[in-house]
N, C-alpha and C. Protein backbone atom coordinates (compact mmCIF):
# COMPACT_ATOMS: atom_id res chain seq x y z
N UNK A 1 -10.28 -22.37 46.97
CA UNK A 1 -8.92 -22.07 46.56
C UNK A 1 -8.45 -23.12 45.56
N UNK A 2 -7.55 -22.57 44.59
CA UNK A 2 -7.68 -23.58 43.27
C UNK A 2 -6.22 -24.60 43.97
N UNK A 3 -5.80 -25.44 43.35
CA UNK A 3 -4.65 -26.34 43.83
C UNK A 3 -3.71 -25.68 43.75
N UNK A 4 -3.58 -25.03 42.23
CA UNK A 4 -2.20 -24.54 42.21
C UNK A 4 -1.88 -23.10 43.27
N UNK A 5 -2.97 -23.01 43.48
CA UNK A 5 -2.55 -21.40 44.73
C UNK A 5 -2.12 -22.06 45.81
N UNK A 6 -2.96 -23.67 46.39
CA UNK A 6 -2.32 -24.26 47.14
C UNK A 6 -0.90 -24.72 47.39
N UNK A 7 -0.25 -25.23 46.43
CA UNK A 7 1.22 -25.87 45.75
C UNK A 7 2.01 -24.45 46.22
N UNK A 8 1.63 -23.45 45.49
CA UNK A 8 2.17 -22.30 45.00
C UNK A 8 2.39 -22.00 46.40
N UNK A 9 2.00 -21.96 47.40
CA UNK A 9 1.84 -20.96 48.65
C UNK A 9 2.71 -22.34 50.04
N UNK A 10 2.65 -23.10 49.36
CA UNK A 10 3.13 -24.35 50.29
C UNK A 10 5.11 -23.99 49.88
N UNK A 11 5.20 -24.08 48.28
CA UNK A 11 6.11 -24.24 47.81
C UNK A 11 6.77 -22.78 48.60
N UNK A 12 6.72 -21.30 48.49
CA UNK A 12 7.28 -20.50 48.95
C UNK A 12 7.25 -20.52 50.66
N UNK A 13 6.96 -20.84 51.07
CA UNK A 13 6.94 -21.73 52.67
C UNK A 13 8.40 -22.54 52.63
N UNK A 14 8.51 -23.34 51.49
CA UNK A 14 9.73 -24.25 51.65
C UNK A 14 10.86 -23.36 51.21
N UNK A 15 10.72 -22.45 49.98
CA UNK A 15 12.17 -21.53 50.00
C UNK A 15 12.13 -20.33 50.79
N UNK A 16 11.92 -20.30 51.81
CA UNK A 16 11.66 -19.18 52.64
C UNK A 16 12.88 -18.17 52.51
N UNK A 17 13.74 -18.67 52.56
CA UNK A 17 15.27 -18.07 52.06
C UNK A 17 16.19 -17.78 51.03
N UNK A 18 15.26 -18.64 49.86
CA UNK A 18 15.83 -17.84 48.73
C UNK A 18 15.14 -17.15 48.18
N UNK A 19 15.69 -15.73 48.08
CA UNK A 19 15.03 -14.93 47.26
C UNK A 19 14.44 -14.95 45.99
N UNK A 20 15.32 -15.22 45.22
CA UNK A 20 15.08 -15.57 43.80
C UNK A 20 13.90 -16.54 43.51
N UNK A 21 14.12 -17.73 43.96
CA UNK A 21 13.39 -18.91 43.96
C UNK A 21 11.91 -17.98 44.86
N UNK A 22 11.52 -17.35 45.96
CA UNK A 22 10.43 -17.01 45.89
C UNK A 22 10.19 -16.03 44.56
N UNK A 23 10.80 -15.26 44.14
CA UNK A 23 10.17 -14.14 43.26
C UNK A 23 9.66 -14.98 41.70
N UNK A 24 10.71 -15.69 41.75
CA UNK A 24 9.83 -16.81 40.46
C UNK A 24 8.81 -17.29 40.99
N UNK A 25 8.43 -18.50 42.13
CA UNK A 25 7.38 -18.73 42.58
C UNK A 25 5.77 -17.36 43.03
N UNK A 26 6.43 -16.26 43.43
CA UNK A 26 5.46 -15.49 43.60
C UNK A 26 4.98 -15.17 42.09
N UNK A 27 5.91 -15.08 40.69
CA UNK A 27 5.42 -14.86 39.72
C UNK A 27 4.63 -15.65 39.05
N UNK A 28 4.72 -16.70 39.10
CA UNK A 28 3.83 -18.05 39.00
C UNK A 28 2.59 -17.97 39.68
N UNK A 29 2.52 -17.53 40.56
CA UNK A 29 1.46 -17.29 41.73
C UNK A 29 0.47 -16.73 41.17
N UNK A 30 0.89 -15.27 40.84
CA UNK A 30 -0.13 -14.13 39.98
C UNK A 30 -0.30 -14.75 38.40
N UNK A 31 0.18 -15.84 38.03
CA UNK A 31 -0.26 -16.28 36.51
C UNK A 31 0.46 -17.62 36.30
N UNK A 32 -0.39 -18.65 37.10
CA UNK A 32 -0.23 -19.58 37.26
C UNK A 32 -0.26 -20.79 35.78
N UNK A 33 -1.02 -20.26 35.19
CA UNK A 33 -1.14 -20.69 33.50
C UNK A 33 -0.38 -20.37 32.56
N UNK A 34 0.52 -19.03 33.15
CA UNK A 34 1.02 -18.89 31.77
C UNK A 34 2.39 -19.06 31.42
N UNK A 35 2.69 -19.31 30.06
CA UNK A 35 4.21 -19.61 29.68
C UNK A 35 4.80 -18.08 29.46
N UNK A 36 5.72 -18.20 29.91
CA UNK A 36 6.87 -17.34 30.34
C UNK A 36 8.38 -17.16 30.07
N UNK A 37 9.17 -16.06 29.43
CA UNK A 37 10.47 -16.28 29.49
C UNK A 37 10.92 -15.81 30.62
N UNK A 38 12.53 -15.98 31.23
CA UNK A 38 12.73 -15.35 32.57
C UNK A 38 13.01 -13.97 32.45
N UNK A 39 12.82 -13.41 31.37
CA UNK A 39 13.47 -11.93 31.77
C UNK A 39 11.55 -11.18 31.77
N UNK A 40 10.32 -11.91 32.22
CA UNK A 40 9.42 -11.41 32.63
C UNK A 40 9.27 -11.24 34.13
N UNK A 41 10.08 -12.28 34.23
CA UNK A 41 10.45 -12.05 36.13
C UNK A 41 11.32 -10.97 36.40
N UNK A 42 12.08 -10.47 35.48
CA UNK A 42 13.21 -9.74 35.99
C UNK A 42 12.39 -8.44 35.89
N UNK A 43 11.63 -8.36 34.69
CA UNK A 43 11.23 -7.02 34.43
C UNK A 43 11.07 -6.22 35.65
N UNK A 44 11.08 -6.40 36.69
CA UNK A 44 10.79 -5.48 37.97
C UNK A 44 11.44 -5.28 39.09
N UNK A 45 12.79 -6.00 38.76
CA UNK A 45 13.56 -6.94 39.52
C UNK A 45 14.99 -6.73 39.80
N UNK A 46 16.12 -6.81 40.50
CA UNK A 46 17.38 -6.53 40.42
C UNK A 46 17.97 -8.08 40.70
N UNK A 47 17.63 -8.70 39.84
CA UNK A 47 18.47 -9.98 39.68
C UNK A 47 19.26 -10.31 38.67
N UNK A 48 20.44 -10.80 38.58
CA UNK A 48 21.07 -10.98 37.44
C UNK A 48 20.66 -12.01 36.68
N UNK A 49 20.43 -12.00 35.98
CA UNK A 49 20.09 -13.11 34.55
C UNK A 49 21.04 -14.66 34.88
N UNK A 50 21.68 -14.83 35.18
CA UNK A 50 23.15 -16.00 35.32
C UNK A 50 21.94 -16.41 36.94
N UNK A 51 21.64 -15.83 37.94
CA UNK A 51 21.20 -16.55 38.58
C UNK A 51 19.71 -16.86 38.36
N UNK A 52 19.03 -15.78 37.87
CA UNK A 52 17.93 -16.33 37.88
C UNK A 52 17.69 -17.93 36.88
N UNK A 53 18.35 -17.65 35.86
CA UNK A 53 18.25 -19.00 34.86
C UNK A 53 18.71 -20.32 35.83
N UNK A 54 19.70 -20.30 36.90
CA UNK A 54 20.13 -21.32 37.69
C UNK A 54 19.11 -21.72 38.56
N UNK A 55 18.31 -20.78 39.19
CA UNK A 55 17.22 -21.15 40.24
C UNK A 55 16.03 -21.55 39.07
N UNK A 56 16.08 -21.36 38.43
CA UNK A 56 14.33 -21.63 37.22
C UNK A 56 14.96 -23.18 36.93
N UNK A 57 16.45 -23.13 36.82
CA UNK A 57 16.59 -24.82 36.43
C UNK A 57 16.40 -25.41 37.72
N UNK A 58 16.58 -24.85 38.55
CA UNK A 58 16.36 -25.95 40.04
C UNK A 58 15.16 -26.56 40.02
N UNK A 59 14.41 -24.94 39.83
CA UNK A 59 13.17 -25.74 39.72
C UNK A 59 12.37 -26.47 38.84
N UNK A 60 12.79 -26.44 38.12
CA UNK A 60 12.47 -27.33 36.47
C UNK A 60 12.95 -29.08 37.13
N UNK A 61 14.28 -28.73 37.88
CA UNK A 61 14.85 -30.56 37.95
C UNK A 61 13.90 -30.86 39.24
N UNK A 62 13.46 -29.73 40.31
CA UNK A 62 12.95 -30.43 41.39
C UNK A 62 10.86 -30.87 40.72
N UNK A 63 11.01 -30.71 39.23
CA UNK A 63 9.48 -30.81 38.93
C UNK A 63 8.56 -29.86 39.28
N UNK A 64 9.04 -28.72 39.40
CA UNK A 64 7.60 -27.48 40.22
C UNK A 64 7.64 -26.83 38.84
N UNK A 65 8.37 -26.27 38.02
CA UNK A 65 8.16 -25.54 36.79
C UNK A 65 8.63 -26.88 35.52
N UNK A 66 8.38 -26.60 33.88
CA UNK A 66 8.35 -27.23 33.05
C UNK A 66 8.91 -26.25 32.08
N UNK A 67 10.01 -26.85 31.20
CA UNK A 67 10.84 -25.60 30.48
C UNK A 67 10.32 -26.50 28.77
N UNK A 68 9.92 -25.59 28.24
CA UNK A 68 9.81 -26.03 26.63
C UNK A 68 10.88 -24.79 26.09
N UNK A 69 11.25 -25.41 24.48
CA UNK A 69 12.24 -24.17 23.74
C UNK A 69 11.20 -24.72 22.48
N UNK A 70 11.06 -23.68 21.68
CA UNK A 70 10.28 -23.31 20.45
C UNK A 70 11.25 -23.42 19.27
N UNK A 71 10.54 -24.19 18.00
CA UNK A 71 11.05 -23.83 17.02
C UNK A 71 12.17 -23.19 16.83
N UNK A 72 12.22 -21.94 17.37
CA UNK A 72 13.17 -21.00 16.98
C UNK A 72 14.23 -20.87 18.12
N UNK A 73 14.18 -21.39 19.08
CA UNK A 73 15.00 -21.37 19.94
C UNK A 73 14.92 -20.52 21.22
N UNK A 74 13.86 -20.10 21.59
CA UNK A 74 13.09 -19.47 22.62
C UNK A 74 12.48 -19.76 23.71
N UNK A 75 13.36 -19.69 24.91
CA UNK A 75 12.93 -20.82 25.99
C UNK A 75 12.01 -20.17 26.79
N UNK A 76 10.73 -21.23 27.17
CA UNK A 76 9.45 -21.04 27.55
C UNK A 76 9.47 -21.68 29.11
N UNK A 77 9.11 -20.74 30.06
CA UNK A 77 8.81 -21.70 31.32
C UNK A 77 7.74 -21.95 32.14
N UNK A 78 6.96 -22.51 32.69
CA UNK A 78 5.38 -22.30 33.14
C UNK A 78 5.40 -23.07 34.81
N UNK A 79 4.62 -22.81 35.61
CA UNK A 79 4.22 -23.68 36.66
C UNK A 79 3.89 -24.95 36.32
N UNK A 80 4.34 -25.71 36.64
CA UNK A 80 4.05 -26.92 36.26
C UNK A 80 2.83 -27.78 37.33
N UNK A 81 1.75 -27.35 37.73
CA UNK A 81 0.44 -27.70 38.48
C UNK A 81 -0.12 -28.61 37.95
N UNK A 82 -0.42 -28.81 36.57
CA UNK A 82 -1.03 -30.19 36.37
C UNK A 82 -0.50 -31.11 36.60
N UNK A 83 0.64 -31.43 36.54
CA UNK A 83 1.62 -32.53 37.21
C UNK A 83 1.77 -33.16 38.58
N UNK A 84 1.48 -31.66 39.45
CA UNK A 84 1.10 -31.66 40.68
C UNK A 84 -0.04 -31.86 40.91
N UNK A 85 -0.93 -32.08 40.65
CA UNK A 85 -2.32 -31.74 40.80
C UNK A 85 -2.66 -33.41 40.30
N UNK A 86 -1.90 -34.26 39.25
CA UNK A 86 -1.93 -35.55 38.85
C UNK A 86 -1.44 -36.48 40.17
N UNK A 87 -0.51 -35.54 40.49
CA UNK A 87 0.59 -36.84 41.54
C UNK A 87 -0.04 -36.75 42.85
N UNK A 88 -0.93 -35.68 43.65
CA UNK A 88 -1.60 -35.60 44.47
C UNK A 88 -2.85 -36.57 44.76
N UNK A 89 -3.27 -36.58 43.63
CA UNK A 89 -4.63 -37.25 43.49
C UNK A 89 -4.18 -39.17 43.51
């Protein structure tokens, strides 16, 4: 089992109760590598945009995701596992 499935599966254990915060984490889960805007989470989803951006910053300040903005002003968000995977070791 790779680390980040580990992290990933520990971490939704700890928000057992928020919804949101698992459905980002479960999305991370299935594509743990890749950069992401939040309305790829929503695509399937009945969450409002105003909260999901509040829970993606939670998790950006608690260090589990990493937010970059592009050139053009296009905000990017990813699992942040190598970080985890540094501070473990």
């Amino acid at each position: 089992m790779d680390i980040a499935e580990v992290n990933l599966s520990s971490l939704l254990e700890q928000h057992n109760g928020d919804s949101v915060k698992q459905l980002i984490i479960r999305f991370c889960n299935k594509h743990p590598r890749m950069k992401f805007i939040p309305e790829c989470v929503l695509s399937d989803h009945e969450t409002d945009k105003d909260t999901l951006d509040k829970q993606m910053q939670a998790l950006v300040e608690q260090g589990i995701m990493a937010r970059q903005t592009s050139e053009v002003g296009t905000v990017w968000y990813h699992f942040n596992g190598m970080r985890q995977e540094l501070s473990e070791n």
